[in-house]
Protein backbone atom coordinates (compact mmCIF):
# COMPACT_ATOMS: atom_id res chain seq x y z
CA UNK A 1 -25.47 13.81 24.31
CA UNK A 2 -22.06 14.82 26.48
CA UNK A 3 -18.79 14.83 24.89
CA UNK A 4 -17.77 11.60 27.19
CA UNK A 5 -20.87 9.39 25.90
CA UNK A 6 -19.59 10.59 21.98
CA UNK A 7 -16.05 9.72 22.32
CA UNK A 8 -17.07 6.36 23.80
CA UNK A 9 -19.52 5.82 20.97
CA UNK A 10 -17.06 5.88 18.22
CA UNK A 11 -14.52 3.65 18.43
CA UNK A 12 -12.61 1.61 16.05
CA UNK A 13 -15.16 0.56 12.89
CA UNK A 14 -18.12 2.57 14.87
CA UNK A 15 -21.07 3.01 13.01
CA UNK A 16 -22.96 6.04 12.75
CA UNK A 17 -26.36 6.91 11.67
CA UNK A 18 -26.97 9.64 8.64
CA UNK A 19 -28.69 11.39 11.79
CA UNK A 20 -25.24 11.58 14.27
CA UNK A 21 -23.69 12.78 10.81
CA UNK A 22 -25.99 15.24 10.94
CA UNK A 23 -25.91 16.09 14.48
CA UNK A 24 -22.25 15.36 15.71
CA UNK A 25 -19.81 16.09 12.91
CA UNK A 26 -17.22 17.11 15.17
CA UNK A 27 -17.37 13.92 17.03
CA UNK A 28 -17.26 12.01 14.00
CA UNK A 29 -14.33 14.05 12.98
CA UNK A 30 -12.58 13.44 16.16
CA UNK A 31 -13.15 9.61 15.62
CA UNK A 32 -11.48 10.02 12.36
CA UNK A 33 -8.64 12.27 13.64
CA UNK A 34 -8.14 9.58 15.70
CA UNK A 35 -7.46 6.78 13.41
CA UNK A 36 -10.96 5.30 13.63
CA UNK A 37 -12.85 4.35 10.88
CA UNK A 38 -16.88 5.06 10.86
CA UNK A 39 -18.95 3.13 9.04
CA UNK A 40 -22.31 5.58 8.03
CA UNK A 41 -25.63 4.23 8.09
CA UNK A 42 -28.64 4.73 6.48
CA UNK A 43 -32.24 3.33 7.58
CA UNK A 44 -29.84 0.55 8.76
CA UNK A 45 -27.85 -0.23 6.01
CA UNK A 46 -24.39 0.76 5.17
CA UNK A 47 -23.76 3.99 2.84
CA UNK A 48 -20.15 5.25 3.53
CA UNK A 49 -17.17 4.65 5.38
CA UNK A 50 -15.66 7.58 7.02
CA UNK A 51 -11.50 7.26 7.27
CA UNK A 52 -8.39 8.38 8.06
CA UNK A 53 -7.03 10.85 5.37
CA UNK A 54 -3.48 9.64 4.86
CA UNK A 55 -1.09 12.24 3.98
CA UNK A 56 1.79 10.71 3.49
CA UNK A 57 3.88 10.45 0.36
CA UNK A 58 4.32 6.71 0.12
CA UNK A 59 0.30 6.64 -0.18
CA UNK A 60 -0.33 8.19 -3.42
CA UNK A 61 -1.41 5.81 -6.22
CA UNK A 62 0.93 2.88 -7.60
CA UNK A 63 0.35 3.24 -10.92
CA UNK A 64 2.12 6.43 -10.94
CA UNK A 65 5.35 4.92 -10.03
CA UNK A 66 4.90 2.48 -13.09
CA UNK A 67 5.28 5.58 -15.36
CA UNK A 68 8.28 7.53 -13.68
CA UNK A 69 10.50 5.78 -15.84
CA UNK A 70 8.47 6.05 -19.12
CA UNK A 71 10.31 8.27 -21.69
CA UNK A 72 7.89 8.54 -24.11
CA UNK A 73 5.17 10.14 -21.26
CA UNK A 74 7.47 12.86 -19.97
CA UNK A 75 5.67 15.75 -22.20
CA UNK A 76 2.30 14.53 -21.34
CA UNK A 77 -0.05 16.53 -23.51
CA UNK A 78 1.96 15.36 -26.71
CA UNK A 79 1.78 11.88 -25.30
CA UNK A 80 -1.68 12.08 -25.11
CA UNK A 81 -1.92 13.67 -28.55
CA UNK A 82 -0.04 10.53 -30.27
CA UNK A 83 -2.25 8.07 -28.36
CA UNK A 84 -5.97 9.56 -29.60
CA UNK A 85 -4.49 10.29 -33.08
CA UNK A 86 -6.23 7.65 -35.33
CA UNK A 87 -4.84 4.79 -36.37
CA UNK A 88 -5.04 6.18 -40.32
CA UNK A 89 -4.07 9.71 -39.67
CA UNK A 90 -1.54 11.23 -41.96
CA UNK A 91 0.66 12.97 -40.27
């Protein structure tokens, strides 16, 4: 396969056999670098979705941003102490 007929196979939500995985990694990887997403196939039927790794600090996980503020979770490990201390545990 040239490298024309691969870059003009994978284009935006391309799908991919577990084969051209296999076979063409950099292509797929190129896709992806790209901003495409790949959808990976297996005897037909979706397995995986290859995507864009986003790097960027406004995509990390909300629920951290719910805790920023939380006093009590500053020292985590003694946080996490006082939550899986029994209820009944003199102390």
């Amino acid at each position: 396969m040239k490298r024309d007929e691969l870059h003009s196979r994978f284009t935006p939500h391309a799908q991919a056999t577990a084969k051209d995985l296999r076979l063409n990694v950099k292509a797929l990887l190129a896709a992806v670098t790209r901003d495409e997403e790949v959808i990976i196939t297996y005897r037909g039927k979706p397995r995986a979705k290859s995507i864009p790794f986003a790097d960027e600090p406004g995509d990390e996980d909300e629920l951290l941003g719910i805790w920023a503020d939380h006093a009590p979770s500053e020292d985590v490990n003694a946080y996490v102490r006082i939550l899986r201390k029994g209820r009944y545990d003199a102390d």
